[in-house]
N, C-alpha and C. Protein backbone atom coordinates (compact mmCIF):
# COMPACT_ATOMS: atom_id res chain seq x y z
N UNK A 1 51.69 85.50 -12.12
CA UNK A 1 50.41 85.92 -11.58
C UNK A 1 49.29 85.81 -12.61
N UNK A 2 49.67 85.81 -13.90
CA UNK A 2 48.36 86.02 -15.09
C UNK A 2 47.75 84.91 -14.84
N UNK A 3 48.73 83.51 -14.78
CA UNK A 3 48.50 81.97 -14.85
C UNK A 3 47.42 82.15 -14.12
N UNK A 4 47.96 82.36 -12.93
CA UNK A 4 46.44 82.11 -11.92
C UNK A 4 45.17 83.01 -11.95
N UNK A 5 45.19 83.90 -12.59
CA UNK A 5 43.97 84.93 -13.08
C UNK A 5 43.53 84.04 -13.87
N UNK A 6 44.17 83.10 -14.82
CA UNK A 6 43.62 82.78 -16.65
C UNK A 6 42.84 80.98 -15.82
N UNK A 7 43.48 80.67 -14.44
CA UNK A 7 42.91 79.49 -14.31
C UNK A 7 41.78 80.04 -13.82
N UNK A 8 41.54 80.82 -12.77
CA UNK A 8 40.53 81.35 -12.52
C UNK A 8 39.46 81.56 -13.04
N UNK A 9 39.92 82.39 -14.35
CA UNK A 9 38.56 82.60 -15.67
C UNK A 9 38.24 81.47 -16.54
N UNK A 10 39.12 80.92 -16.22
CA UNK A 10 38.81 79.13 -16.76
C UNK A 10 37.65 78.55 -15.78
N UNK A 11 38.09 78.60 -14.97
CA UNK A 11 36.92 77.83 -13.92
C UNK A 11 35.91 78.04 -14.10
N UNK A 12 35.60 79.88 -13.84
CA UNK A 12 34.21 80.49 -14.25
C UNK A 12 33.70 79.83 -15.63
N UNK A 13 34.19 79.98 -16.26
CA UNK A 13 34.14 80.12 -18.04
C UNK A 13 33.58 78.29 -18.08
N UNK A 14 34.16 77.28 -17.60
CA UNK A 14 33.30 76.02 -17.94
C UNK A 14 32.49 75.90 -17.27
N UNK A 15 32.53 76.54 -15.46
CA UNK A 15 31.67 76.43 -15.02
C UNK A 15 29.70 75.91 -15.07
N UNK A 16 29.31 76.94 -15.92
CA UNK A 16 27.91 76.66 -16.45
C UNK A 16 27.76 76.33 -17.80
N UNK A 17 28.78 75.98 -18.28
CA UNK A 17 28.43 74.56 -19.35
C UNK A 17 28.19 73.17 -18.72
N UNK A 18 29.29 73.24 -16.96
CA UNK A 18 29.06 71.79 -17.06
C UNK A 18 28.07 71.78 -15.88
N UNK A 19 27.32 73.07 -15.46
CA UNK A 19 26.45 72.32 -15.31
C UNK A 19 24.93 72.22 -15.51
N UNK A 20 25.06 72.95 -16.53
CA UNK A 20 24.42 73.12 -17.55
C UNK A 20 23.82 71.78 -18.09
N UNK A 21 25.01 70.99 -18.40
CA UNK A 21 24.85 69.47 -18.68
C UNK A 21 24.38 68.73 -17.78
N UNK A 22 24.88 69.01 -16.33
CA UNK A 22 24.85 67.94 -15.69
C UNK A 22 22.96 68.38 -15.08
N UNK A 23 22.36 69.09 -15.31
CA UNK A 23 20.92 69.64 -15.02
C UNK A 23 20.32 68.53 -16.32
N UNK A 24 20.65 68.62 -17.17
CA UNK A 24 20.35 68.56 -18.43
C UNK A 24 20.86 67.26 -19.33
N UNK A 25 21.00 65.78 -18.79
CA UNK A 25 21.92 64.84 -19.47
C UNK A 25 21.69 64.72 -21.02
N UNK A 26 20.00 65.01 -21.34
CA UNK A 26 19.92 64.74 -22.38
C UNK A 26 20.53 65.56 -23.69
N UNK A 27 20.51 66.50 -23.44
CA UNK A 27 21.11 67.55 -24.29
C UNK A 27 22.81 67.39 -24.04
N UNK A 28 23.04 67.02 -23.44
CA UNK A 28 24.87 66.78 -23.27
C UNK A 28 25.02 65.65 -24.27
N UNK A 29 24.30 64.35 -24.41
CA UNK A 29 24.47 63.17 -25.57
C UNK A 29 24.41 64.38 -26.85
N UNK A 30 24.30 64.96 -27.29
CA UNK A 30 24.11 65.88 -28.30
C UNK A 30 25.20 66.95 -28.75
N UNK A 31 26.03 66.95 -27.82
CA UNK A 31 27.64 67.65 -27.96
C UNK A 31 28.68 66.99 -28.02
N UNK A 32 29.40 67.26 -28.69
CA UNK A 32 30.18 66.31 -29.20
C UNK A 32 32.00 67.26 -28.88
N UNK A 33 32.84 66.70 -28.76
CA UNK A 33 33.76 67.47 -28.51
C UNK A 33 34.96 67.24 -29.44
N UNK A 34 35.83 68.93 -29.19
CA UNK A 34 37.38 68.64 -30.15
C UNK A 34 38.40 68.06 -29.53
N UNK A 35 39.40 67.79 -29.57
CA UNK A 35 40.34 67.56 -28.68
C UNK A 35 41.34 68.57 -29.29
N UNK A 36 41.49 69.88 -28.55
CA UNK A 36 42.36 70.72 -29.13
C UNK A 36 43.32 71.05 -28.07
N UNK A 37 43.47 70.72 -26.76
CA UNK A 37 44.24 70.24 -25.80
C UNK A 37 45.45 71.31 -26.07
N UNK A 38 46.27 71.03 -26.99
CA UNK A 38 47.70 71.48 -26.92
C UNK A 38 47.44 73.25 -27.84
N UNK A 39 46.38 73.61 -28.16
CA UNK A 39 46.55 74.82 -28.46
C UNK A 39 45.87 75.91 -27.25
N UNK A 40 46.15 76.93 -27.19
CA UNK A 40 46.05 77.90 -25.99
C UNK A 40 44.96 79.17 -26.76
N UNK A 41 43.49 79.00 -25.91
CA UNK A 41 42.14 79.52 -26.57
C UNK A 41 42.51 80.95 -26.64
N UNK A 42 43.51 81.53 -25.68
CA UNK A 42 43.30 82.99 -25.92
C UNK A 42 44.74 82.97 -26.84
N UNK A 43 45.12 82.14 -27.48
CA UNK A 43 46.05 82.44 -28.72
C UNK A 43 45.43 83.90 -29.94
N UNK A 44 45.77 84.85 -30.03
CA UNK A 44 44.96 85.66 -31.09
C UNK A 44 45.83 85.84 -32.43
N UNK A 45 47.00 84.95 -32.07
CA UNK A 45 48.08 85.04 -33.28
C UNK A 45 48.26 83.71 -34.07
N UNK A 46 47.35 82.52 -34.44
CA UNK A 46 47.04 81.00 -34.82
C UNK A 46 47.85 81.61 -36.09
N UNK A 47 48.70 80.03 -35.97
CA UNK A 47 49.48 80.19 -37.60
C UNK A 47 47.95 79.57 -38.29
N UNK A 48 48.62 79.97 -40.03
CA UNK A 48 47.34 79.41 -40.62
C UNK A 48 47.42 77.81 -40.32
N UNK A 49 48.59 77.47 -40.54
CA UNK A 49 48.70 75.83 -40.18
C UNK A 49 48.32 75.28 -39.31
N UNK A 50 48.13 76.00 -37.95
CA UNK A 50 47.11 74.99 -36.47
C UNK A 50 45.80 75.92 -37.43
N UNK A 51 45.63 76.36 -37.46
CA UNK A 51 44.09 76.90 -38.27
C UNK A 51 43.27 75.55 -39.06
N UNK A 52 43.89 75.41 -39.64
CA UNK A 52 44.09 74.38 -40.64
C UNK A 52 43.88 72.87 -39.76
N UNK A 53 44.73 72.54 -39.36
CA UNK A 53 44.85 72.06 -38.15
C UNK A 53 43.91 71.47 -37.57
N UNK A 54 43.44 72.08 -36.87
CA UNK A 54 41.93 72.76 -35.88
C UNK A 54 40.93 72.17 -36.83
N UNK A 55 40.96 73.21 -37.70
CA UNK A 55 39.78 72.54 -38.83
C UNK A 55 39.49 71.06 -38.73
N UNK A 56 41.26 70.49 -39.61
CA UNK A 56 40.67 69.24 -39.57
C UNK A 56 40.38 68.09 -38.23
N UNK A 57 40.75 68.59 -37.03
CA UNK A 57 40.62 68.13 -35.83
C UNK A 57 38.85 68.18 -35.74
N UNK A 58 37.96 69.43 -36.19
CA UNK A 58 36.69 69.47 -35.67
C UNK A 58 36.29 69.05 -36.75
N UNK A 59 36.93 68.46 -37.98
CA UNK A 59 35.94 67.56 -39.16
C UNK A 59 36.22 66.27 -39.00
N UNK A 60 37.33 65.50 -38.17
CA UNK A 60 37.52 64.29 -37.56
C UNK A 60 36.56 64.20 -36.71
N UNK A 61 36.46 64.81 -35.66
CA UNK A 61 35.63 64.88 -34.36
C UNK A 61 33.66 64.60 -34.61
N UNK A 62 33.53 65.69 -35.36
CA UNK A 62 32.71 65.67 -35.97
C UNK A 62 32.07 64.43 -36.89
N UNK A 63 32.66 64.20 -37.44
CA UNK A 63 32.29 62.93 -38.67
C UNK A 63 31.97 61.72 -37.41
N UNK A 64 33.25 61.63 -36.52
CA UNK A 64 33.03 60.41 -35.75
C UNK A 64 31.82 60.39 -34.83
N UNK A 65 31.50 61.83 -34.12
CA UNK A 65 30.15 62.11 -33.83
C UNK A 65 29.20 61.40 -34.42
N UNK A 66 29.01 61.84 -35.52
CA UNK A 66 27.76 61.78 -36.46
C UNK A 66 27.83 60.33 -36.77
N UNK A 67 28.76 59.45 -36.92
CA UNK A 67 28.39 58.29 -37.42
C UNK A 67 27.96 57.69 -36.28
N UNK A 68 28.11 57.76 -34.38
CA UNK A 68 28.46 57.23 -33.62
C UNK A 68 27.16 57.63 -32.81
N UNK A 69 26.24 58.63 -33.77
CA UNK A 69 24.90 59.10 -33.05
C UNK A 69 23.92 58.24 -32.50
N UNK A 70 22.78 57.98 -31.74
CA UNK A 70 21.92 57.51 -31.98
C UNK A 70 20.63 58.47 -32.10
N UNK A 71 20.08 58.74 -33.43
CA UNK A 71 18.75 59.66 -33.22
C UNK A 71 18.12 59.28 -32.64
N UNK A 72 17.61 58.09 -32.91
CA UNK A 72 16.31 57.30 -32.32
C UNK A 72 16.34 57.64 -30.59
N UNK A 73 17.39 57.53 -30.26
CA UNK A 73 17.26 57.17 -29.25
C UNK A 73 17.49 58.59 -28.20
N UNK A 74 18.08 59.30 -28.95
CA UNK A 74 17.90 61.14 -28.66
C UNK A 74 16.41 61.58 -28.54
N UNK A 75 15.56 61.30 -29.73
CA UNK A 75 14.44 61.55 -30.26
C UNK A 75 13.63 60.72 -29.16
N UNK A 76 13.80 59.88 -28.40
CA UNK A 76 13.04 59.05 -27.61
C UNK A 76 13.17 59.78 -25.92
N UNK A 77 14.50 59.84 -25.58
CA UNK A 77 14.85 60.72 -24.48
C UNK A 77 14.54 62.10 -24.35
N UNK A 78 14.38 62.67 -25.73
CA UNK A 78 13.63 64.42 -25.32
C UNK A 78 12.33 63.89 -25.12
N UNK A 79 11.77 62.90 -25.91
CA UNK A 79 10.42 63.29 -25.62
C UNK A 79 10.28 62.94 -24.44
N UNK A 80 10.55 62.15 -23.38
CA UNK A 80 10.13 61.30 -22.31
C UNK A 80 10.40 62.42 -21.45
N UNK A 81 11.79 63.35 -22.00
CA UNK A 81 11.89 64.54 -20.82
C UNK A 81 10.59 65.33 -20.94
N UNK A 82 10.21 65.82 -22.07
CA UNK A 82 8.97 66.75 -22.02
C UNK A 82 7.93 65.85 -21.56
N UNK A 83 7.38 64.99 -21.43
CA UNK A 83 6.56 64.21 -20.47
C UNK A 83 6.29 64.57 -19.72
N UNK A 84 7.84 64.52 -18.95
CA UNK A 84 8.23 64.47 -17.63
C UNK A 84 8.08 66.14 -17.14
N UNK A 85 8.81 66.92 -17.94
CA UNK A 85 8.54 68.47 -17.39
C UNK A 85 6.96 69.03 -17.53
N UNK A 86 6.32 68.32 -18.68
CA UNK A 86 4.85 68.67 -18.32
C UNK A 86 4.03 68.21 -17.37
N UNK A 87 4.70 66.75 -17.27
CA UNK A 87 3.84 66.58 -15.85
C UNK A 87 4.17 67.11 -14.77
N UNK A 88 4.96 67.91 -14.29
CA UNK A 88 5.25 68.06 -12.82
C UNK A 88 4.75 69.90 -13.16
N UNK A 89 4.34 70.28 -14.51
CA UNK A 89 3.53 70.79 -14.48
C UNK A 89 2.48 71.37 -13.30
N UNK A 90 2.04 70.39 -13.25
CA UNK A 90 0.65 70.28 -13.02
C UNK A 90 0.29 69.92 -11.89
């Protein structure tokens, strides 16, 4: 019975991230994700070794992010959004 309580609060719980994003594309190019898949979030007992782990999973993730960015082109898409939300402004 927990299973299906914990999918439940799962649902809620990504719920308004994704759509959050999906309101919002431009700010979603800007998140970058872990792939931590095989560890369980309400774990409160992490050996230090998936700790560790983890770490280096979100400094892989991360690095590949960052090299794989485009500012320019982030920096070009906010602004065109604020354009866009000031004009309908008005």
């Amino acid at each position: 019975m927990m299973g299906y309580f914990g999918r439940i609060f799962n649902t809620i719980r990504n719920y308004y991230d994704k759509d959050f994003q999906l309101k919002n594309k431009v700010y979603s190019r800007g998140v970058g994700t872990i792939p931590l898949a095989e560890y369980n979030w309400l774990n409160f007992f992490v050996t230090d070794a998936d700790k560790l782990a983890m770490f280096e999973k979100g400094a892989e993730a991360a690095t590949q992010f960052l090299l794989n960015f485009n500012w320019q082109d982030y920096k070009n898409d906010r602004a065109f959004m604020q354009t866009t939300i000031e004009g309908n402004k008005g």
